[in-house]
Protein backbone atom coordinates (compact mmCIF):
# COMPACT_ATOMS: atom_id res chain seq x y z
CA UNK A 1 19.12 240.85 -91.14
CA UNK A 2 19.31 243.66 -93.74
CA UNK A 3 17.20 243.65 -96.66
CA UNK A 4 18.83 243.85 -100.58
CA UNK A 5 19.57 247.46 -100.86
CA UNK A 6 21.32 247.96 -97.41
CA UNK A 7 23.16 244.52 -97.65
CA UNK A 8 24.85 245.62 -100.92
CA UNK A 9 25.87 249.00 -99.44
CA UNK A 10 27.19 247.52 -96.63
CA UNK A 11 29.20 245.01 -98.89
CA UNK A 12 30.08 247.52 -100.79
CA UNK A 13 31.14 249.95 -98.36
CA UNK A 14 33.41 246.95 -96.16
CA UNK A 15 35.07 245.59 -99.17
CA UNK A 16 36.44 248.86 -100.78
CA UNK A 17 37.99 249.81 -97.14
CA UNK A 18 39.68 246.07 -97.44
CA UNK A 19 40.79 246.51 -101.16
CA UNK A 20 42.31 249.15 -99.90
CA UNK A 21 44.25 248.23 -96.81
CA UNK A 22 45.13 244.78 -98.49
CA UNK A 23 46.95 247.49 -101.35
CA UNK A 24 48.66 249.11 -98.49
CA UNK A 25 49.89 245.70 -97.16
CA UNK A 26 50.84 244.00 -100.48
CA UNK A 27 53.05 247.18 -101.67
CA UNK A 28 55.73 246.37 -100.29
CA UNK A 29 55.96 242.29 -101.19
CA UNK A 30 55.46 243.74 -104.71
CA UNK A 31 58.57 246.01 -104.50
CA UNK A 32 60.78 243.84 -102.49
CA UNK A 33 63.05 243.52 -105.22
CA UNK A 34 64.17 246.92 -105.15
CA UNK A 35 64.35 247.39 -100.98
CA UNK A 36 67.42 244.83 -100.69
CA UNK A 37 69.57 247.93 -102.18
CA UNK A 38 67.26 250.51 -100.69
CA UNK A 39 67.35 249.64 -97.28
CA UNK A 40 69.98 247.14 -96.44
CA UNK A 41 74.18 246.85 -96.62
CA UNK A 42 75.46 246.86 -100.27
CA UNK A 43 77.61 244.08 -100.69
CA UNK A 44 75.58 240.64 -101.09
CA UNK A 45 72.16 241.20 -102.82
CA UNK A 46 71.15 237.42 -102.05
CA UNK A 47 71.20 238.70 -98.25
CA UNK A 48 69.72 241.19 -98.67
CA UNK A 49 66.79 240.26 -101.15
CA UNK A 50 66.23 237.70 -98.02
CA UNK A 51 66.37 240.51 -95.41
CA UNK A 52 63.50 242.30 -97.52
CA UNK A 53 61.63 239.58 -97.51
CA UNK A 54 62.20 238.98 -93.79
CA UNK A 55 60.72 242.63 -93.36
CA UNK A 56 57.99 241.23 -95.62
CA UNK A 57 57.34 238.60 -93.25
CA UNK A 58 57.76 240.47 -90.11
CA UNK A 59 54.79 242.21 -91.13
CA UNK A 60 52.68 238.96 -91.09
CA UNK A 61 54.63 237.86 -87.72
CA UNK A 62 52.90 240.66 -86.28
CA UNK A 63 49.09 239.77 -87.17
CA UNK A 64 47.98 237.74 -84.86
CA UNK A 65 48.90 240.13 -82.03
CA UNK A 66 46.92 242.89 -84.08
CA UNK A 67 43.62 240.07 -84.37
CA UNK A 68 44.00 240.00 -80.54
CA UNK A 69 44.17 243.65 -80.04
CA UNK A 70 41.93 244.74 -81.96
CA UNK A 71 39.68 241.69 -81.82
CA UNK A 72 39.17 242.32 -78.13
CA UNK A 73 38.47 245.69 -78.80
CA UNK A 74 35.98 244.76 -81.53
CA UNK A 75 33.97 242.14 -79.25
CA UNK A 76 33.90 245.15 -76.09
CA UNK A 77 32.56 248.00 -78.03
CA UNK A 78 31.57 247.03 -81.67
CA UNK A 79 32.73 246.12 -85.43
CA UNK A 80 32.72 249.45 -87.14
CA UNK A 81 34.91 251.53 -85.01
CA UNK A 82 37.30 249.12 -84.73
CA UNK A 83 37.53 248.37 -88.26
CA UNK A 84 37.68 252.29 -88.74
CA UNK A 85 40.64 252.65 -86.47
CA UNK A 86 42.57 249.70 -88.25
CA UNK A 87 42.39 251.52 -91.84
CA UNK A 88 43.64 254.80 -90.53
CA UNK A 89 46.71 252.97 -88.90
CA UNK A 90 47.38 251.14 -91.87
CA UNK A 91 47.18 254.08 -93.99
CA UNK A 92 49.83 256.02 -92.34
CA UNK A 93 51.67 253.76 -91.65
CA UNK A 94 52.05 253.07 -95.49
CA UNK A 95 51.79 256.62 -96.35
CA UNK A 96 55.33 256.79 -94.25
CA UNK A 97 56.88 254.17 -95.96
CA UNK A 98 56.64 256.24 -99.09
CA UNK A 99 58.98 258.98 -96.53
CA UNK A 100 61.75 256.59 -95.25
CA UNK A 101 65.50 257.94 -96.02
CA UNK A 102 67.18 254.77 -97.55
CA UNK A 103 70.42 253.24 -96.18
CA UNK A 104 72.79 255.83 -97.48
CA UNK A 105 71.24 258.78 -96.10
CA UNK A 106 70.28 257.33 -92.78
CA UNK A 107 72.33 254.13 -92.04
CA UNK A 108 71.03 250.90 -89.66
CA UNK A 109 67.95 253.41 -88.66
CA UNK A 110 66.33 252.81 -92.24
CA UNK A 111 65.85 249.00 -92.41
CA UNK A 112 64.94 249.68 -88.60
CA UNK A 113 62.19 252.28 -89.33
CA UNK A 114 60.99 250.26 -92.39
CA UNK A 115 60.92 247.17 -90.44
CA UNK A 116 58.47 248.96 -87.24
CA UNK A 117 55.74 250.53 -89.87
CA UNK A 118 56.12 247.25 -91.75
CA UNK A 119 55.11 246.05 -87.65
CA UNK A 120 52.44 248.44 -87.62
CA UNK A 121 51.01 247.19 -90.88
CA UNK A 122 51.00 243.85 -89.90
CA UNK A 123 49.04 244.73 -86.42
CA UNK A 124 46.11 247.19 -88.51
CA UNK A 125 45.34 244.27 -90.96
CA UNK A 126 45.06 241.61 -88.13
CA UNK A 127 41.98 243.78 -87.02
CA UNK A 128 40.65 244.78 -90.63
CA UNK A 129 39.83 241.43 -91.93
CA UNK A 130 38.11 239.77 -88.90
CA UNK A 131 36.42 243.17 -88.64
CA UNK A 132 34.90 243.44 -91.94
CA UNK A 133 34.63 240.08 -92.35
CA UNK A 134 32.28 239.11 -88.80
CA UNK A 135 30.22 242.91 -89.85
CA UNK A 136 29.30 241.77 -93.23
CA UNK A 137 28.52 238.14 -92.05
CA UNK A 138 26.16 239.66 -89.21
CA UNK A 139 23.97 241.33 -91.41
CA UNK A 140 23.56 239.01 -94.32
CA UNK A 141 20.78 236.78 -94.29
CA UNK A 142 21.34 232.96 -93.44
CA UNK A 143 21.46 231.26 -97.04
CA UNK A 144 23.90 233.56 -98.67
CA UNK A 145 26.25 234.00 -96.05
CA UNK A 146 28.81 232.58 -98.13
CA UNK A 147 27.88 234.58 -101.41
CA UNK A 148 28.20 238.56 -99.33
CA UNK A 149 31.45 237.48 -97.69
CA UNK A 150 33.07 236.15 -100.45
CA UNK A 151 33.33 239.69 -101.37
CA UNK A 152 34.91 240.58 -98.64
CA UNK A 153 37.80 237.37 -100.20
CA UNK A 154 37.91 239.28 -103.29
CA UNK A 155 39.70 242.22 -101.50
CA UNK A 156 42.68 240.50 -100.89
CA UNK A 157 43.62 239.87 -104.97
CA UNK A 158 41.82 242.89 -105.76
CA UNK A 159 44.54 244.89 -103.47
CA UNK A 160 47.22 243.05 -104.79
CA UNK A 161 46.12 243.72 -108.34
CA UNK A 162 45.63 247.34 -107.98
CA UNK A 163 49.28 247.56 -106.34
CA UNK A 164 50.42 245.99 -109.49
CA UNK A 165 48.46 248.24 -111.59
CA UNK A 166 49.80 251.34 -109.72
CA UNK A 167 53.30 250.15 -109.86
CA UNK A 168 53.59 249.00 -113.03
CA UNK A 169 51.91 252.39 -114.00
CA UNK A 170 54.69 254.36 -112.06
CA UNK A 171 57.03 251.95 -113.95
CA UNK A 172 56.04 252.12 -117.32
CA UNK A 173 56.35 255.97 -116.78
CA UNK A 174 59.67 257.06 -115.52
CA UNK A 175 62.75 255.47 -116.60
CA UNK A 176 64.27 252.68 -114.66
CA UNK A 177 66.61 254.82 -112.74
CA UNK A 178 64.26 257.66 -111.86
CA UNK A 179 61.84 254.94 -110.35
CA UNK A 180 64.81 253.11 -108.46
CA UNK A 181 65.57 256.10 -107.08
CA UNK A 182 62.62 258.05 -106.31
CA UNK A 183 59.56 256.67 -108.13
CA UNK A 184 58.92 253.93 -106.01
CA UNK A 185 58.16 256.28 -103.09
CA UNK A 186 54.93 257.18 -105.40
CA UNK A 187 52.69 254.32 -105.13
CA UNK A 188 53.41 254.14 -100.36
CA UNK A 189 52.11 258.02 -101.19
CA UNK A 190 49.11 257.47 -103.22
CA UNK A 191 47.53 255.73 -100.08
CA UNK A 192 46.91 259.18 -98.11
CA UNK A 193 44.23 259.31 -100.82
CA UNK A 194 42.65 255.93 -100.59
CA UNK A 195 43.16 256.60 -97.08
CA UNK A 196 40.31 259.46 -97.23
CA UNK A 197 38.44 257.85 -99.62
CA UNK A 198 37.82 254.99 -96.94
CA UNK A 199 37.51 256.61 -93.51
CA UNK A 200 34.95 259.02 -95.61
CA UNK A 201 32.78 255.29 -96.34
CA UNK A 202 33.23 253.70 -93.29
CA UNK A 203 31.98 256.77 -91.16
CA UNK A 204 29.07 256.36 -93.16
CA UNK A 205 28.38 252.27 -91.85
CA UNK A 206 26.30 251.62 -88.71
CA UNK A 207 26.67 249.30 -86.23
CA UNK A 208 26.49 245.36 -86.41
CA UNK A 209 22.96 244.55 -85.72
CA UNK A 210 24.22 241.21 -83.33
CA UNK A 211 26.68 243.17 -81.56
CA UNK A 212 23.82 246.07 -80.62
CA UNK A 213 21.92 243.48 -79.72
CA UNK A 214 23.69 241.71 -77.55
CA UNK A 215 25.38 244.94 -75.81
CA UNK A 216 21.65 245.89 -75.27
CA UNK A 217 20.83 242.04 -73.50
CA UNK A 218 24.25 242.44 -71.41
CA UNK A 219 25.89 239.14 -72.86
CA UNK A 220 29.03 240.65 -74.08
CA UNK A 221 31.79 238.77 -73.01
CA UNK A 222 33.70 240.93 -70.57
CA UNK A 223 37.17 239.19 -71.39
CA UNK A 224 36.70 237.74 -74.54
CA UNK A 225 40.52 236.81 -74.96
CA UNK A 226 40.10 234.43 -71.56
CA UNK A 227 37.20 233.26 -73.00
CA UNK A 228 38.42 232.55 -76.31
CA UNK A 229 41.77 230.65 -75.70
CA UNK A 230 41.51 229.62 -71.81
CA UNK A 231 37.41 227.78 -72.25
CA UNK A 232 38.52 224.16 -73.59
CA UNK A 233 35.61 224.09 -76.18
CA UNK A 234 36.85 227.31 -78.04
CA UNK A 235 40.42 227.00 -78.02
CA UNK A 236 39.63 223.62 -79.88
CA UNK A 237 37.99 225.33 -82.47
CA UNK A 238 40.49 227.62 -82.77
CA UNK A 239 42.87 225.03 -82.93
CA UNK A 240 41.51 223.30 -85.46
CA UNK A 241 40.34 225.86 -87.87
CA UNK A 242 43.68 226.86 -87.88
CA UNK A 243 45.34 223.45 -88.83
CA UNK A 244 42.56 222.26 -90.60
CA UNK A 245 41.65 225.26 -92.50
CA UNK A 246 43.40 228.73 -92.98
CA UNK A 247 46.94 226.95 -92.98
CA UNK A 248 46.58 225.49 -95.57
CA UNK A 249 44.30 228.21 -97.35
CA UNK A 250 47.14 230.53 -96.01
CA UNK A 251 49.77 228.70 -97.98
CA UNK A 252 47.66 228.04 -101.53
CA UNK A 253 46.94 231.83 -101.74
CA UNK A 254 50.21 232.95 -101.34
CA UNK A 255 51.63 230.39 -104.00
CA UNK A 256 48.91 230.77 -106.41
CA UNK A 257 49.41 234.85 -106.52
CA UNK A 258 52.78 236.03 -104.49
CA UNK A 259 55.06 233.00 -105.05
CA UNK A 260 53.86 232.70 -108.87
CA UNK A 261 54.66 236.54 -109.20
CA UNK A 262 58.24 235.58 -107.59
CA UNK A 263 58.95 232.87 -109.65
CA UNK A 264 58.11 234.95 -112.75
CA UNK A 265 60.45 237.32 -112.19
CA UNK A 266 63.39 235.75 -109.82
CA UNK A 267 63.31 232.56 -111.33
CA UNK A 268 62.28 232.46 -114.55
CA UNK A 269 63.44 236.13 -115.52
CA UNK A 270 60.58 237.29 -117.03
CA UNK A 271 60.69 241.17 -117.10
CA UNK A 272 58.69 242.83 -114.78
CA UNK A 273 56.36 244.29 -117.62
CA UNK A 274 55.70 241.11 -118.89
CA UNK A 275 55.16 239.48 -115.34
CA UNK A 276 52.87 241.87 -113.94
CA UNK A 277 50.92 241.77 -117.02
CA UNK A 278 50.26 237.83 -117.15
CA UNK A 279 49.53 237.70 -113.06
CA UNK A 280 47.06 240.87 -113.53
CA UNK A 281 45.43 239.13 -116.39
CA UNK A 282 44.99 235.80 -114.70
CA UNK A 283 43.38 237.60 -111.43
CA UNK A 284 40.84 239.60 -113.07
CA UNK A 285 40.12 236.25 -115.14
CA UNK A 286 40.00 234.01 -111.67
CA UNK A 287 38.23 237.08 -109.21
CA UNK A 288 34.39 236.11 -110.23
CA UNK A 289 35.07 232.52 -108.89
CA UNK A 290 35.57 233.66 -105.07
CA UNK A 291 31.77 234.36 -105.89
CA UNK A 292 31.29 231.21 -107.19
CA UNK A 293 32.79 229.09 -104.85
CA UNK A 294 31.30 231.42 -101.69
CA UNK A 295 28.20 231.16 -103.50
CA UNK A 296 28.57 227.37 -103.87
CA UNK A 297 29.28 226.94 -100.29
CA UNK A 298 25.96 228.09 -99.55
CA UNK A 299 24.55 224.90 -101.21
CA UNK A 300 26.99 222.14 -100.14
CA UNK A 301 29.07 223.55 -97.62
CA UNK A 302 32.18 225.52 -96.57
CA UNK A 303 34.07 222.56 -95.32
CA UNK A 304 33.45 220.48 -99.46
CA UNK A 305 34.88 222.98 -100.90
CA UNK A 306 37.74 224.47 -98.84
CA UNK A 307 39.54 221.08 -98.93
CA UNK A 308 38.79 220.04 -102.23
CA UNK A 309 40.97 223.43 -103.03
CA UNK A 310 43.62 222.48 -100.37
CA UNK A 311 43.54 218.91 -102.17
CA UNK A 312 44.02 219.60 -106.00
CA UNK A 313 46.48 222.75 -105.11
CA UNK A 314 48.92 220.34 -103.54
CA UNK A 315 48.29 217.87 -106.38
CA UNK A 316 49.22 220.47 -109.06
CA UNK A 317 51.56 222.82 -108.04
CA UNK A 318 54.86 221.02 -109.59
CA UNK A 319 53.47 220.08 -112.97
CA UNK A 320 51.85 223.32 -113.15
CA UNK A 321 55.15 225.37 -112.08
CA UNK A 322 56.71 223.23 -114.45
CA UNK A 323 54.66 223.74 -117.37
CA UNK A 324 54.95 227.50 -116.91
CA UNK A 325 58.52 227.50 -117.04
CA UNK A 326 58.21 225.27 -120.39
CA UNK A 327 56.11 227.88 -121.23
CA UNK A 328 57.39 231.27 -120.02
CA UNK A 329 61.15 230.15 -120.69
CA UNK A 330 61.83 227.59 -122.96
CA UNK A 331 65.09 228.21 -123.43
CA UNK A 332 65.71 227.82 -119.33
CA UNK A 333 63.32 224.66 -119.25
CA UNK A 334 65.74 222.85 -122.69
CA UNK A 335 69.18 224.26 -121.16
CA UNK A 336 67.81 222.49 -117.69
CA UNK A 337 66.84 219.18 -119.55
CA UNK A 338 70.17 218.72 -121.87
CA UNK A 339 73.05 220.40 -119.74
CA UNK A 340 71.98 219.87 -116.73
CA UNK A 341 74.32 221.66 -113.55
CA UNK A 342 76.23 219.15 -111.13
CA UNK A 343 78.15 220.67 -108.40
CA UNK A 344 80.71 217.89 -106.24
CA UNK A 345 82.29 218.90 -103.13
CA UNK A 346 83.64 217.53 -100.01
CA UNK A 347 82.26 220.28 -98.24
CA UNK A 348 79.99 222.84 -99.42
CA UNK A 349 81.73 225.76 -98.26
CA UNK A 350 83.70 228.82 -99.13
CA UNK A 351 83.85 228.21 -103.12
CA UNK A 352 80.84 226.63 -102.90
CA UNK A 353 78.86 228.68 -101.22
CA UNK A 354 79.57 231.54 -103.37
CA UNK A 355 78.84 229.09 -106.70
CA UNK A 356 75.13 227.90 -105.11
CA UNK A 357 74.46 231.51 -104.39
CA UNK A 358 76.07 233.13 -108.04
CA UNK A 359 73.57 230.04 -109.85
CA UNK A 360 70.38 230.69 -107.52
CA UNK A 361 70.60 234.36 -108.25
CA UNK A 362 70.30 233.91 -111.69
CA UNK A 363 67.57 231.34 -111.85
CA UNK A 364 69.50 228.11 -112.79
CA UNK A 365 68.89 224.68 -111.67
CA UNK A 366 71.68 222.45 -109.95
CA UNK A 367 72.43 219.09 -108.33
CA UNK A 368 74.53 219.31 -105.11
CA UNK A 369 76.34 216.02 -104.63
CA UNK A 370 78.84 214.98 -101.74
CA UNK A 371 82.20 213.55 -102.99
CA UNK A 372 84.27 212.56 -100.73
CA UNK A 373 87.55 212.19 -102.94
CA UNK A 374 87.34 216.04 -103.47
CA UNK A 375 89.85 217.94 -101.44
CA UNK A 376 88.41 220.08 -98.48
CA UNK A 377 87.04 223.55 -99.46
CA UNK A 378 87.27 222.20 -103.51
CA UNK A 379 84.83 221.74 -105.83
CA UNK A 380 83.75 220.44 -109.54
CA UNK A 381 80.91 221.56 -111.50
CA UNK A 382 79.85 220.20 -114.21
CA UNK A 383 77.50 222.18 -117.22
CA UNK A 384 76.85 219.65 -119.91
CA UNK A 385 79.73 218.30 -121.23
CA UNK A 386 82.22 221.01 -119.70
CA UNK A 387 83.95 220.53 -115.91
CA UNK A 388 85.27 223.19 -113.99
CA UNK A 389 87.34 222.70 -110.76
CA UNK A 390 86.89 225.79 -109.11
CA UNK A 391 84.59 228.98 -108.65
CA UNK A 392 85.62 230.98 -111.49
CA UNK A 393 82.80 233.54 -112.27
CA UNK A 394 84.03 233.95 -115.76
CA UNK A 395 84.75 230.00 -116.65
CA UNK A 396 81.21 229.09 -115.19
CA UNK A 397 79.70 232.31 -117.16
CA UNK A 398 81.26 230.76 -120.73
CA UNK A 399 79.93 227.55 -119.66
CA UNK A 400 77.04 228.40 -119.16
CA UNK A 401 76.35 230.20 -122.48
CA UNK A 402 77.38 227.71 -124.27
CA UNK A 403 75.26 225.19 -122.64
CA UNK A 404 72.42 227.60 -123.69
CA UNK A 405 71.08 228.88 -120.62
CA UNK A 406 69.46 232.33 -120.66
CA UNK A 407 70.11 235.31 -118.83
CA UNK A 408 66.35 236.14 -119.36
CA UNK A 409 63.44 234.63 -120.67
CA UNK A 410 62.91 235.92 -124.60
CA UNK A 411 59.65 238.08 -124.62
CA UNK A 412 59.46 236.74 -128.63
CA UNK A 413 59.54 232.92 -127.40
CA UNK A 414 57.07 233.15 -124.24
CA UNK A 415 53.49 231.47 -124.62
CA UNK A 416 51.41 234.46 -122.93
CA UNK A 417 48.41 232.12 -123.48
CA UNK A 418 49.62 229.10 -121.65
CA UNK A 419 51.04 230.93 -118.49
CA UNK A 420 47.80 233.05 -118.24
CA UNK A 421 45.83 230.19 -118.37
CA UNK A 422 48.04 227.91 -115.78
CA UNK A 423 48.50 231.22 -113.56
CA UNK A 424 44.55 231.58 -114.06
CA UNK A 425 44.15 227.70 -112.54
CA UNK A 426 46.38 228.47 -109.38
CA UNK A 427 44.50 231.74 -108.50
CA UNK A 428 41.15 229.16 -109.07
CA UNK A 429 42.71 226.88 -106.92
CA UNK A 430 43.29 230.11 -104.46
CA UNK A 431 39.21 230.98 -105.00
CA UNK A 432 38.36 227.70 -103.59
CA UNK A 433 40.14 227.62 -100.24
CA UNK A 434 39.43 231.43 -99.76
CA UNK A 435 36.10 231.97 -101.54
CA UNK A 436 33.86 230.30 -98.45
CA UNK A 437 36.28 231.03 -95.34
CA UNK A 438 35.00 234.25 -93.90
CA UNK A 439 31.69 232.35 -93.75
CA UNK A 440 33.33 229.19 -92.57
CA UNK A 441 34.97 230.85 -89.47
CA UNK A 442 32.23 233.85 -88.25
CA UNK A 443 29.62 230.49 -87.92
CA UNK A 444 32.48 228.45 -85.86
CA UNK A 445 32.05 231.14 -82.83
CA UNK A 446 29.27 232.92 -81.18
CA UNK A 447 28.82 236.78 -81.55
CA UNK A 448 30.57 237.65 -77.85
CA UNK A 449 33.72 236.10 -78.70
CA UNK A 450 33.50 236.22 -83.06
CA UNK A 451 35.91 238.94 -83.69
CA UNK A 452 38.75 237.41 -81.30
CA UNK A 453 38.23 233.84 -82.06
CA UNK A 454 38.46 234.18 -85.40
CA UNK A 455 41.15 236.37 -86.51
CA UNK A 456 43.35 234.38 -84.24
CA UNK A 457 43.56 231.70 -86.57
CA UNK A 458 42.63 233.24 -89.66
CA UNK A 459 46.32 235.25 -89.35
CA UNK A 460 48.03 232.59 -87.62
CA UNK A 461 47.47 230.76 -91.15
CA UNK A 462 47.73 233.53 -93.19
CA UNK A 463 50.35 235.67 -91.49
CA UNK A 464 52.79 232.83 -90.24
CA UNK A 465 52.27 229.75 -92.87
CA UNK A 466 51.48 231.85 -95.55
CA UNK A 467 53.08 235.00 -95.08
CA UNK A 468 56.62 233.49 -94.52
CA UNK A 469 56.00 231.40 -97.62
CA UNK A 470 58.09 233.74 -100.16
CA UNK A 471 61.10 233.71 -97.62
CA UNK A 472 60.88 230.10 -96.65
CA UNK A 473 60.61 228.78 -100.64
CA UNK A 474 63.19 230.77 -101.27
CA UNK A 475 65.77 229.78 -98.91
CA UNK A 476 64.80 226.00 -99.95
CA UNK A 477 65.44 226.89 -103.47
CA UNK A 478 69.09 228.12 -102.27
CA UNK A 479 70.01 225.69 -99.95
CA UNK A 480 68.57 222.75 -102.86
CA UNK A 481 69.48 224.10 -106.00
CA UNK A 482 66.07 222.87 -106.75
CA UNK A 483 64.21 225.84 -108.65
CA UNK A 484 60.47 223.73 -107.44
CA UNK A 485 61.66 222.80 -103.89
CA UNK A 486 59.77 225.45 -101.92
CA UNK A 487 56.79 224.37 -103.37
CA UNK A 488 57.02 221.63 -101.12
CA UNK A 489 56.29 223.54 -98.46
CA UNK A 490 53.19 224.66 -99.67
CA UNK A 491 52.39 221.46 -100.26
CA UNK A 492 52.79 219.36 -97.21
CA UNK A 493 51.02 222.37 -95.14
CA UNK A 494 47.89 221.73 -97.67
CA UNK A 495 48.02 218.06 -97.06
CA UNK A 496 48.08 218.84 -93.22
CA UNK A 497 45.13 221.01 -93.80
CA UNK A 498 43.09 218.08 -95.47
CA UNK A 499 43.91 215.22 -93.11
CA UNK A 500 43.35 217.42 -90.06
CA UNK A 501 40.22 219.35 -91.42
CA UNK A 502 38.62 216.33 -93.39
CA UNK A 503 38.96 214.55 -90.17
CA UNK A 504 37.58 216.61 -86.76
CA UNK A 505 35.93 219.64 -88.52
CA UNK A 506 32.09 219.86 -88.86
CA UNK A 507 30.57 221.50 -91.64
CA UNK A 508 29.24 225.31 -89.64
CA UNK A 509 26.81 226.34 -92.79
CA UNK A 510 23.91 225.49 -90.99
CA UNK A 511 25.14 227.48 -87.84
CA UNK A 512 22.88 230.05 -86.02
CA UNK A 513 25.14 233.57 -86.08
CA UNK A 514 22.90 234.98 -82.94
CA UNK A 515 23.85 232.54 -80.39
């Protein structure tokens, strides 16, 4: 094991590589708003605000394919090139986004070139994490495993905050056109910097000492994908770690940090200034407790504390998405409470679908009820006291004003305070399940088959359950009317998480990492 000085440099030098790709990857969630005009048909924004986030997802679709590429190729001939090869695809790949013609100037091959390097992303950071997460882990000593690779869990909201830094930055800079046009491009081109900046400290890294080690005693696994997910005993650890662990981590980190950002500015119409501002705040306020919590898991264990997260996450979510729209838009939360929306129809169609889809766009609340005695292809909605019996823009506009519901949330009547603080308990809750779960998975496997075996799952959970969360809450929000349904998936894949995990997991803290 390394001593002091050389473990913090390697820390050091693996978790700014990560911060960095995790920037690369998150820049485009962040500006996903803006690539349903860019890079898709004009003509229905709701399709194609979910086509960019489809893109978004495809990206994490991709992962687990890149944790078994470049897994294999980490467990054959080491952790640091591999690692080094993942950043440099990433980097470009980004760096290229920042190039793409949009729709106008290049037709169906845009969203087709945007969606393959959103591809490539998605295969470079299913090698990086499982990379830099097993080469930290097999140099630190036994009892603080959890405290050095719970650095290497910072990365993730540390990339996603300086993406929001940059952009907002960029933002706050040029004027709302010049950045919709142009200025977006800026922040996919700054990573040809941070690109350099980490090849340049990774060159500098040497060699896992448990990987030279066991090239030098000839145990390497010679097919470590066969022996990862065709040997009983480790495909039911990689099973289970991924349905009773990094699911449902997968799920709380994206709704404590992506989805919260989403419903701040989609939902709740907070302006982006204002949004970016209250999420930054309440990630630099919750970072130190992925420390904590890795640190803690040194004492009482990974498993204690992973599902204790899952647990309270899934217990909290509504009131605490609740409270913050009290809070960030009071005027949406009273209008919702007094005059609240009730659409009737026979069948939801036509009309209908065109009312569901004008009220989702612009934040609102409604109750979708069958009735029968409605003519085919009619409706009624109802806003307070008023009824309309058809889907007239303009009628259901007036209505809607004078039942008091807001375009956007008033910057003047927002409680900064309260939403930092509740946005500052869902990126705790995020700390918890992600804080001890690089340690929790490198002690699961042994060093010839570490890499593979655990970035299958980790991006399985993170890349499918999580990753799809923004698109899959936000089709449940459309096809509900319910502004808090998709937290419901979040939920019931964090209760999963606990039953399964409470129930056939074994605590691994205690696990030998050279076997």
């Amino acid at each position: 094991m390394s001593n002091d000085k050389n473990m913090k440099r390697i820390v050091i030098a693996s978790s700014l590589g990560t911060v960095f790709e995790w920037y690369d990857f998150y820049l485009y969630g962040t500006l996903a708003v803006f690539f349903g005009s860019l890079f898709f048909p004009k003509g229905n924004e709701t399709a194609g605000f979910l086509a960019s986030l489809a893109t978004f997802g495809a990206g994490f679709a991709v992962r687990p394919f890149g944790a078994i590429i470049f897994g294999r190729i980490g467990d054959l001939f080491g952790r640091k090139y591999t690692f080094l090869i993942t950043i440099i695809v990433m980097g470009l790949s980004t760096a290229l986004v920042g190039l793409l013609p949009t729709y106008e100037q290049l037709g169906i091959f845009a969203p087709i070139l945007l969606t393959v390097l959103r591809l490539t992303q998605g295969l470079a950071l299913g090698g990086e994490y499982g990379g830099a997460a097993t080469y930290v882990a097999e140099h630190a000593p036994h009892q603080k495993r959890g405290l050095h690779t719970s650095f290497i869990q910072t990365t993730a909201t540390l990339g996603f905050l300086l993406s929001l830094i940059v952009i907002l930055s960029c933002r706050l800079s040029l004027s709302e056109n010049d950045f919709k046009v142009w200025g977006w491009r800026i922040p996919f081109l700054i990573s040809i910097v941070l690109l350099i900046v980490s090849v340049y400290i990774r060159l500098k890294l040497h060699e896992s000492p448990l990987f030279l080690k066991m090239k030098e005693s000839g145990t390497r696994s010679l097919s470590p994908l066969r022996d990862s997910f065709t040997k009983i005993p480790n495909l039911k650890l990689v099973l289970l770690s991924l349905f009773g662990a990094t699911a449902g981590q997968g799920v709380v980190w994206y709704t404590g940090q992506f989805y919260a950002l989403f419903f701040l500015q989609n939902t709740l119409k907070i302006d982006f200034k204002n949004s970016y501002l209250m999420i930054a705040v309440s990630l630099i306020l919750a970072t130190p407790f992925f420390i904590f919590f890795g640190k803690l898991s040194d004492k009482i264990g990974r498993k204690k504390v992973i599902l204790t997260g899952c647990l309270l996450a899934a217990i909290a979510y509504i009131p605490i998405f609740k409270a913050i729209t009290f809070y960030g838009n009071p005027a949406l939360s009273e209008a919702m409470e007094k005059n609240p929306i009730v659409i009737e129809a026979n069948n939801c169609k036509s009309e209908c679908e065109q009312l569901k889809e004008f009220l989702s766009k612009k934040g609102y609340n409604f109750d979708l009820q069958t009735n029968t005695n409605i003519p085919s292809e009619s409706l009624s909605v109802k806003i307070g006291s008023m009824e309309i019996k058809s889907f007239d823009g303009k009628l259901v506009e007036d209505a809607l004003i004078a039942a008091k519901y807001p375009a956007t949330a008033n910057p003047n009547e927002i409680n900064y305070v309260a939403v930092i603080l509740l946005l500052t308990i869902l990126v705790i809750f995020v700390t918890m399940v992600y804080g001890p779960i690089a340690a929790f998975l490198v002690e699961l496997f042994p060093t010839n088959i570490r890499y593979t075996s655990m970035s299958f799952p980790y991006h399985i959970g993170n890349g499918w359950f999580g990753g799809f969360l923004p698109l899959i809450a936000a089709s449940m929000v459309i096809y509900t009317g319910n502004i808090y349904a998709g937290l419901y998936y979040p939920m019931a894949v964090a209760f999963m998480t606990l039953i399964i995990g409470g129930l056939y997991l074994k605590e691994t803290k205690d696990n030998k990492m050279d076997r």
